[in-house]
C-alpha atoms as a PDB file:
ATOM      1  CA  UNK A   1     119.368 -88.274 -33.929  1.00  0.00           C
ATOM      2  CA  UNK A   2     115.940 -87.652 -35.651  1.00  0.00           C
ATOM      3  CA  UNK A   3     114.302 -85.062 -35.629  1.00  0.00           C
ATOM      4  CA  UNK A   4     111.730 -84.168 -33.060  1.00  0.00           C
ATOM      5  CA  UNK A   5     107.955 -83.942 -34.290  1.00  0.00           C
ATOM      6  CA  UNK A   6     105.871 -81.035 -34.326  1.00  0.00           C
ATOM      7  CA  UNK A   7     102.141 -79.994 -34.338  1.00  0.00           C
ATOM      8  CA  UNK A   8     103.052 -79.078 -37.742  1.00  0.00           C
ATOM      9  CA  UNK A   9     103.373 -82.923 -38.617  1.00  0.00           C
ATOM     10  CA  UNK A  10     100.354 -83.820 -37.398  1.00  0.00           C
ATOM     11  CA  UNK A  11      97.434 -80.957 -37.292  1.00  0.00           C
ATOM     12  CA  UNK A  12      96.934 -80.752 -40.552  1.00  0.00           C
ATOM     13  CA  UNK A  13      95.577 -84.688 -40.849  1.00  0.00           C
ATOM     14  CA  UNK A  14      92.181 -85.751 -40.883  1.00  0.00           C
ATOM     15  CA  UNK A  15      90.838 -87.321 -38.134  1.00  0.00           C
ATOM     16  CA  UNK A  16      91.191 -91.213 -39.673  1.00  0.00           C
ATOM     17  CA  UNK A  17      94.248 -90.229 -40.449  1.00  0.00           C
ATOM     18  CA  UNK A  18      95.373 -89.058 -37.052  1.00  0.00           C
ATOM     19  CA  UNK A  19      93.366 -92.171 -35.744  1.00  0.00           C
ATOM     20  CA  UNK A  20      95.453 -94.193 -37.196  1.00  0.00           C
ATOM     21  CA  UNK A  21      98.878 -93.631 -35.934  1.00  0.00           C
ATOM     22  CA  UNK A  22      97.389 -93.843 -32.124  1.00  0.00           C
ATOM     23  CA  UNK A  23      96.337 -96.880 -30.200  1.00  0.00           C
ATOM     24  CA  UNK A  24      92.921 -97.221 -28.858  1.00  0.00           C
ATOM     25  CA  UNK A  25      91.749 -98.400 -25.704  1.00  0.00           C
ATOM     26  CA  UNK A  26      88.443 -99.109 -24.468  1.00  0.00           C
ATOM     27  CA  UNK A  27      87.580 -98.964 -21.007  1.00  0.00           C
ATOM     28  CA  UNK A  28      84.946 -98.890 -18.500  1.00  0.00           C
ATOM     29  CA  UNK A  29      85.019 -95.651 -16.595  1.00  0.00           C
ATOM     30  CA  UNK A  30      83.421 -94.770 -13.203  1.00  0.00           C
ATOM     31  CA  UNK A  31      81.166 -91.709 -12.063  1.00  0.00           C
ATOM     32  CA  UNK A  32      77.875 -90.577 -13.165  1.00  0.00           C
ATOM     33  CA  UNK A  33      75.552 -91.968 -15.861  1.00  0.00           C
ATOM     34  CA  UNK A  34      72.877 -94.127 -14.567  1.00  0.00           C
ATOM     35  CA  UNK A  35      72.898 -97.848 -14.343  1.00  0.00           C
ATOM     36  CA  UNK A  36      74.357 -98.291 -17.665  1.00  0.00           C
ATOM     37  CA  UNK A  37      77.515 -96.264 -17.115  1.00  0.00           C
ATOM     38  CA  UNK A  38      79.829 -99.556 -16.403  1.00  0.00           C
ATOM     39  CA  UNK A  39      77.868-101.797 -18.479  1.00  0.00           C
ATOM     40  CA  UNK A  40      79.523-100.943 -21.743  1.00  0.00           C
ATOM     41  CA  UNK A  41      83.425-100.281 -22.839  1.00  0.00           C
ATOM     42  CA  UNK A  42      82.470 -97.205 -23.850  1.00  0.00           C
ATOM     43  CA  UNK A  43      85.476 -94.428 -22.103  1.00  0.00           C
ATOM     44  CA  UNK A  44      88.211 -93.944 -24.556  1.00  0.00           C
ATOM     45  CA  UNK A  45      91.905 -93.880 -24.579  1.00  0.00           C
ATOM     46  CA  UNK A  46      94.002 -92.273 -27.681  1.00  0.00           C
ATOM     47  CA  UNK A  47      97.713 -92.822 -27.388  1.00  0.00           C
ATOM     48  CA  UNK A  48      99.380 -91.053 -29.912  1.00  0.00           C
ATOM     49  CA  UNK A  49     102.244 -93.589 -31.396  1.00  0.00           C
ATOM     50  CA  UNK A  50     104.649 -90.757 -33.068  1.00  0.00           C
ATOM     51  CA  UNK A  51     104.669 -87.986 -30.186  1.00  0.00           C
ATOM     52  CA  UNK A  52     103.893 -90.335 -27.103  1.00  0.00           C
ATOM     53  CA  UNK A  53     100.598 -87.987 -25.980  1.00  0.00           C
ATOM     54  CA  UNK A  54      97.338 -89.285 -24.721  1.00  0.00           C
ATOM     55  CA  UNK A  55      94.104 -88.349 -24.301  1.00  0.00           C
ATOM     56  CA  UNK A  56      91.060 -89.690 -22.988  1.00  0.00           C
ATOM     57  CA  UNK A  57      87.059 -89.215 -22.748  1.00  0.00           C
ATOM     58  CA  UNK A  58      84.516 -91.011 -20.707  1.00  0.00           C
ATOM     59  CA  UNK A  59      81.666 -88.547 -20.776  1.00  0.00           C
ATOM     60  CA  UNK A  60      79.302 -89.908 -22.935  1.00  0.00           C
ATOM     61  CA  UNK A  61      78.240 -93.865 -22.725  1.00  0.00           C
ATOM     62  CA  UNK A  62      78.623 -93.771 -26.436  1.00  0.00           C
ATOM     63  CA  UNK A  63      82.047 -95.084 -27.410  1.00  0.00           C
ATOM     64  CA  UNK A  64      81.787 -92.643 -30.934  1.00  0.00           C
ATOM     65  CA  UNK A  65      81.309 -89.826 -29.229  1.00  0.00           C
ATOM     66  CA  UNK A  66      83.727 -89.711 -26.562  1.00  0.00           C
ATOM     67  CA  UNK A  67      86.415 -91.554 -29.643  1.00  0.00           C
ATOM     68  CA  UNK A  68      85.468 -87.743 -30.926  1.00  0.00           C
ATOM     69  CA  UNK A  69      86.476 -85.941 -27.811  1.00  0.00           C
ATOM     70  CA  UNK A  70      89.292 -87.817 -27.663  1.00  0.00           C
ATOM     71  CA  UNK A  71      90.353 -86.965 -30.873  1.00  0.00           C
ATOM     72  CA  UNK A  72      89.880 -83.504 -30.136  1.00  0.00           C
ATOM     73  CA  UNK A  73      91.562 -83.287 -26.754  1.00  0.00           C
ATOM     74  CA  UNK A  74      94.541 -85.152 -28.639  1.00  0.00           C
ATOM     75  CA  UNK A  75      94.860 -82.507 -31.359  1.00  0.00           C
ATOM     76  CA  UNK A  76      94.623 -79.488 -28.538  1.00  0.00           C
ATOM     77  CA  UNK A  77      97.075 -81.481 -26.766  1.00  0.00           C
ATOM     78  CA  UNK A  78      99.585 -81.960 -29.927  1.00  0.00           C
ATOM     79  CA  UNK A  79      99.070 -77.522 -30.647  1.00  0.00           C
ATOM     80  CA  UNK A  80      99.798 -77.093 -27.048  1.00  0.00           C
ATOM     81  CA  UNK A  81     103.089 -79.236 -26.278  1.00  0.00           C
ATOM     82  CA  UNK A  82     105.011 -80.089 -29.794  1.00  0.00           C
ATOM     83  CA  UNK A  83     107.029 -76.886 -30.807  1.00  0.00           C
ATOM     84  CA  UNK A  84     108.108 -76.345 -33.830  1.00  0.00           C
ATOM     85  CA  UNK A  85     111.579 -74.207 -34.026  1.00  0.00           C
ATOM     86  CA  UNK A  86     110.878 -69.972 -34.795  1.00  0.00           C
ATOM     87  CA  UNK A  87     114.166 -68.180 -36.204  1.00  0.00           C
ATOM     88  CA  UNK A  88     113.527 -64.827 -34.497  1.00  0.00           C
ATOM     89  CA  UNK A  89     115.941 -62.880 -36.677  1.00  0.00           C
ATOM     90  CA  UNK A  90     113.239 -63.077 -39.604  1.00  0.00           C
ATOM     91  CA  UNK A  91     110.445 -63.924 -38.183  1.00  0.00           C
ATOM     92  CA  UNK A  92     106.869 -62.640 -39.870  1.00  0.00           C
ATOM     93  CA  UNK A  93     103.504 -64.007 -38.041  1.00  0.00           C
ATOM     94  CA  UNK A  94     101.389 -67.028 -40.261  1.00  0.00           C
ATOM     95  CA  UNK A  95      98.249 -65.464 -41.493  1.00  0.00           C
ATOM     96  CA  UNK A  96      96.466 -68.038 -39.423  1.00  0.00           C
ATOM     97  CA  UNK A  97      97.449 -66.185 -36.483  1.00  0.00           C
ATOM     98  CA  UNK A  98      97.235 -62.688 -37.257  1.00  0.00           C
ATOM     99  CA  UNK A  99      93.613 -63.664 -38.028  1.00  0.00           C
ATOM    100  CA  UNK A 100      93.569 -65.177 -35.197  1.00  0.00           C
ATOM    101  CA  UNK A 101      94.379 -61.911 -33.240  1.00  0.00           C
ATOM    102  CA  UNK A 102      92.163 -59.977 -35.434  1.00  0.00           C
ATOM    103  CA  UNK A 103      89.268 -61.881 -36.149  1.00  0.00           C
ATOM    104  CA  UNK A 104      88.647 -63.393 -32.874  1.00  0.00           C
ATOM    105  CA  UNK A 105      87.656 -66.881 -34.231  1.00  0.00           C
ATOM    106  CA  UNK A 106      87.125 -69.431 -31.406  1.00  0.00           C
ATOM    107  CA  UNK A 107      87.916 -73.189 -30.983  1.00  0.00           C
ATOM    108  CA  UNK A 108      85.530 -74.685 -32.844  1.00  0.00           C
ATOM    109  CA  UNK A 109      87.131 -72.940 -36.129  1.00  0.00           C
ATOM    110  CA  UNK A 110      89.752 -75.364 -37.942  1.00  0.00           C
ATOM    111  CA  UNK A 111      92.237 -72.218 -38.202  1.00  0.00           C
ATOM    112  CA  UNK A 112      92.265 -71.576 -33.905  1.00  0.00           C
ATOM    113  CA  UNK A 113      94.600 -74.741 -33.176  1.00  0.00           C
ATOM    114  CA  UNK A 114      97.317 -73.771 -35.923  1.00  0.00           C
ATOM    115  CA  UNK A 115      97.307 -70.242 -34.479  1.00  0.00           C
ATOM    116  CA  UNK A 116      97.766 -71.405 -30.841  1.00  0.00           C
ATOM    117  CA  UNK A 117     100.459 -73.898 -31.958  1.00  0.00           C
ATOM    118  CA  UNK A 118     102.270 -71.058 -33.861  1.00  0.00           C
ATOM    119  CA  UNK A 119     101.426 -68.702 -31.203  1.00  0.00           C
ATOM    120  CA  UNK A 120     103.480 -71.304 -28.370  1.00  0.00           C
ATOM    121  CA  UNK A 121     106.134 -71.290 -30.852  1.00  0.00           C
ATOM    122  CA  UNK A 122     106.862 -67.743 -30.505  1.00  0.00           C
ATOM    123  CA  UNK A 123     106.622 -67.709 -26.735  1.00  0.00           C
ATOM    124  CA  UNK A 124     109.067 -70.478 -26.468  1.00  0.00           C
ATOM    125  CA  UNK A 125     111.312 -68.608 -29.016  1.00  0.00           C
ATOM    126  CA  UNK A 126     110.716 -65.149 -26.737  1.00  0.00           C
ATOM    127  CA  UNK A 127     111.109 -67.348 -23.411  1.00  0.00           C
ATOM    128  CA  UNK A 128     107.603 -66.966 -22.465  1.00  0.00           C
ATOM    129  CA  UNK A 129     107.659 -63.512 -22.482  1.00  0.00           C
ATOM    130  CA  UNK A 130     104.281 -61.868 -23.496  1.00  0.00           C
ATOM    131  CA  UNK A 131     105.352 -58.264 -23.896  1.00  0.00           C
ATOM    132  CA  UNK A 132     107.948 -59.733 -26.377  1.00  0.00           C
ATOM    133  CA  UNK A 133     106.110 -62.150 -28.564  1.00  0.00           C
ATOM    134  CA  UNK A 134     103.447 -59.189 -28.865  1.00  0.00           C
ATOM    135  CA  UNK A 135     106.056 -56.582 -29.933  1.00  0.00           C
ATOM    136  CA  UNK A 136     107.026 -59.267 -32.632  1.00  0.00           C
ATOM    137  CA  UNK A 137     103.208 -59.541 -33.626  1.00  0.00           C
ATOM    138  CA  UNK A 138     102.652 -55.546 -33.657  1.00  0.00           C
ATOM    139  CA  UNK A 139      99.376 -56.011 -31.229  1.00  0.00           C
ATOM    140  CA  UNK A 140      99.140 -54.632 -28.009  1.00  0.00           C
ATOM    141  CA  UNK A 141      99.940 -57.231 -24.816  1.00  0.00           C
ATOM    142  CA  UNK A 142      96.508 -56.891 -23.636  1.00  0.00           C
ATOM    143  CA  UNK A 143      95.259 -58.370 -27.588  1.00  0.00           C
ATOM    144  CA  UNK A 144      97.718 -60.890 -27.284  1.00  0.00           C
ATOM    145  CA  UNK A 145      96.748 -61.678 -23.592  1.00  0.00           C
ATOM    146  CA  UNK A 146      92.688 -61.973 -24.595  1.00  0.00           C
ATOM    147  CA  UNK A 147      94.095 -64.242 -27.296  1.00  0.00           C
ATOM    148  CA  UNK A 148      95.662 -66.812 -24.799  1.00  0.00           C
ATOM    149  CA  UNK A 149      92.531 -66.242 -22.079  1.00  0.00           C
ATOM    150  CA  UNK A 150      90.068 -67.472 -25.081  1.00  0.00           C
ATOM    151  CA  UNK A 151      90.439 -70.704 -23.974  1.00  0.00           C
ATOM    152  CA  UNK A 152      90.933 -71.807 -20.331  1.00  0.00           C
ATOM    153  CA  UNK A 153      93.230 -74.939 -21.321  1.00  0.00           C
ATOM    154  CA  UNK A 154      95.290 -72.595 -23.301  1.00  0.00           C
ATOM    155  CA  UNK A 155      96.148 -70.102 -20.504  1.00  0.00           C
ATOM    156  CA  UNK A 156      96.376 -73.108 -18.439  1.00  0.00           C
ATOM    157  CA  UNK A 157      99.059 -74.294 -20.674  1.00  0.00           C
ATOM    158  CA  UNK A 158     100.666 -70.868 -20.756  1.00  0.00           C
ATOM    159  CA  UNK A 159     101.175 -70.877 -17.611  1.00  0.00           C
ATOM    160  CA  UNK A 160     102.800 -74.246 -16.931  1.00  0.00           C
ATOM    161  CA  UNK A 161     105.367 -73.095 -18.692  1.00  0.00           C
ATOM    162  CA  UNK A 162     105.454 -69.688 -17.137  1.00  0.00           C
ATOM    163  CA  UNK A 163     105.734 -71.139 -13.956  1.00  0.00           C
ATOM    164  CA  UNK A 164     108.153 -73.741 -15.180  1.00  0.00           C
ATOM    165  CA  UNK A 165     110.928 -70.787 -15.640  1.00  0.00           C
ATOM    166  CA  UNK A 166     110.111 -68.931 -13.159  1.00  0.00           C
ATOM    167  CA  UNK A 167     107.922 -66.726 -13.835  1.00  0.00           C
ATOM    168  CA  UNK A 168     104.392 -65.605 -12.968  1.00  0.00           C
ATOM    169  CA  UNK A 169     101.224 -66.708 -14.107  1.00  0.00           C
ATOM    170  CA  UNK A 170      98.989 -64.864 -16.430  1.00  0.00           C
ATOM    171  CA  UNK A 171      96.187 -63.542 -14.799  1.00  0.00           C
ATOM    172  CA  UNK A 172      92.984 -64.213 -16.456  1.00  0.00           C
ATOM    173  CA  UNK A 173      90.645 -60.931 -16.904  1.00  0.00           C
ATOM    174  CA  UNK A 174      87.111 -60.860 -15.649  1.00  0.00           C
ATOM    175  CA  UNK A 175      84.740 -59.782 -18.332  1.00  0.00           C
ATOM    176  CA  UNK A 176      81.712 -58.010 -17.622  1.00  0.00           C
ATOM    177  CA  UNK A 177      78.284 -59.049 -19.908  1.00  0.00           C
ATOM    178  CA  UNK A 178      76.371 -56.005 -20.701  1.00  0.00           C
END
């Protein structure tokens, strides 16, 4: 049996070169836009060949742009499902995401996918425990929970697989702007 990919196989390419291993659809999508909106092909569909993912964009009526979301959606969507295997016994955090935790960089940075992929990995290795993959990372469970409620499709995704074994969902903190 081969071996199953990971977001570590396919992060780190470029964009052409993650373009190139997924087929591309064009489509006309529905909703708002003006009487141009289902004029042109321009919604996009991104399977990814090697992992069997997908992701699509139809926001913009340029075809470039949304081929850019799509991209983008794909590579969140590769960080946040493909694990990659964590030996517990020896485990010591990447840098990428104990920067992650201390820095606070957001997703627009290259490093925040990486550190959310490696970040999953953990949790899957600690069964989605929180209080357990921050004990391994030497941060507090509230640093580790701000960390996951940075971005909503992240807790989202955090919870899926919370839920999935039977636990309880992660309750996202309100935050009060001074």
């Amino acid at each position: 049996m081969a071996d199953q990919p990971t977001w570590r196989d396919f992060l780190p390419l470029d964009d052409e070169a993650l373009f190139a291993q997924c087929e591309f659809d064009r489509f006309r999508a529905s909703g708002p836009g003006g009487q141009k909106r289902n004029v042109t092909e321009s919604a996009v569909r991104l399977r990814h060949g090697p992992s069997g993912l997908a992701a699509v964009a139809t926001e913009s009526r340029s075809q470039h742009e949304n081929r850019a979301r799509a991209l983008r959606r794909l590579r969140t969507t590769l960080a946040l499902t493909l694990r990659s295997p964590v030996a517990l016994e020896a485990y010591a955090p990447p840098n990428k995401l104990a920067e992650a935790l201390t820095s606070g960089f957001g997703r627009r940075d290259k490093r925040f996918l990486p550190a959310i992929a490696a970040l999953f990995d953990l949790l899957a290795a600690v069964e989605w425990r929180v209080s357990d993959a921050a004990r391994r990372l030497k941060v507090s469970t509230a640093a580790l929970g701000r960390l996951l409620e940075r971005e909503g499709v992240v807790l989202k995704a955090a919870n899926e697989r919370r839920v999935a074994l039977g636990m309880r969902p992660l309750k996202a903190r309100k935050t009060t702007r001074r």
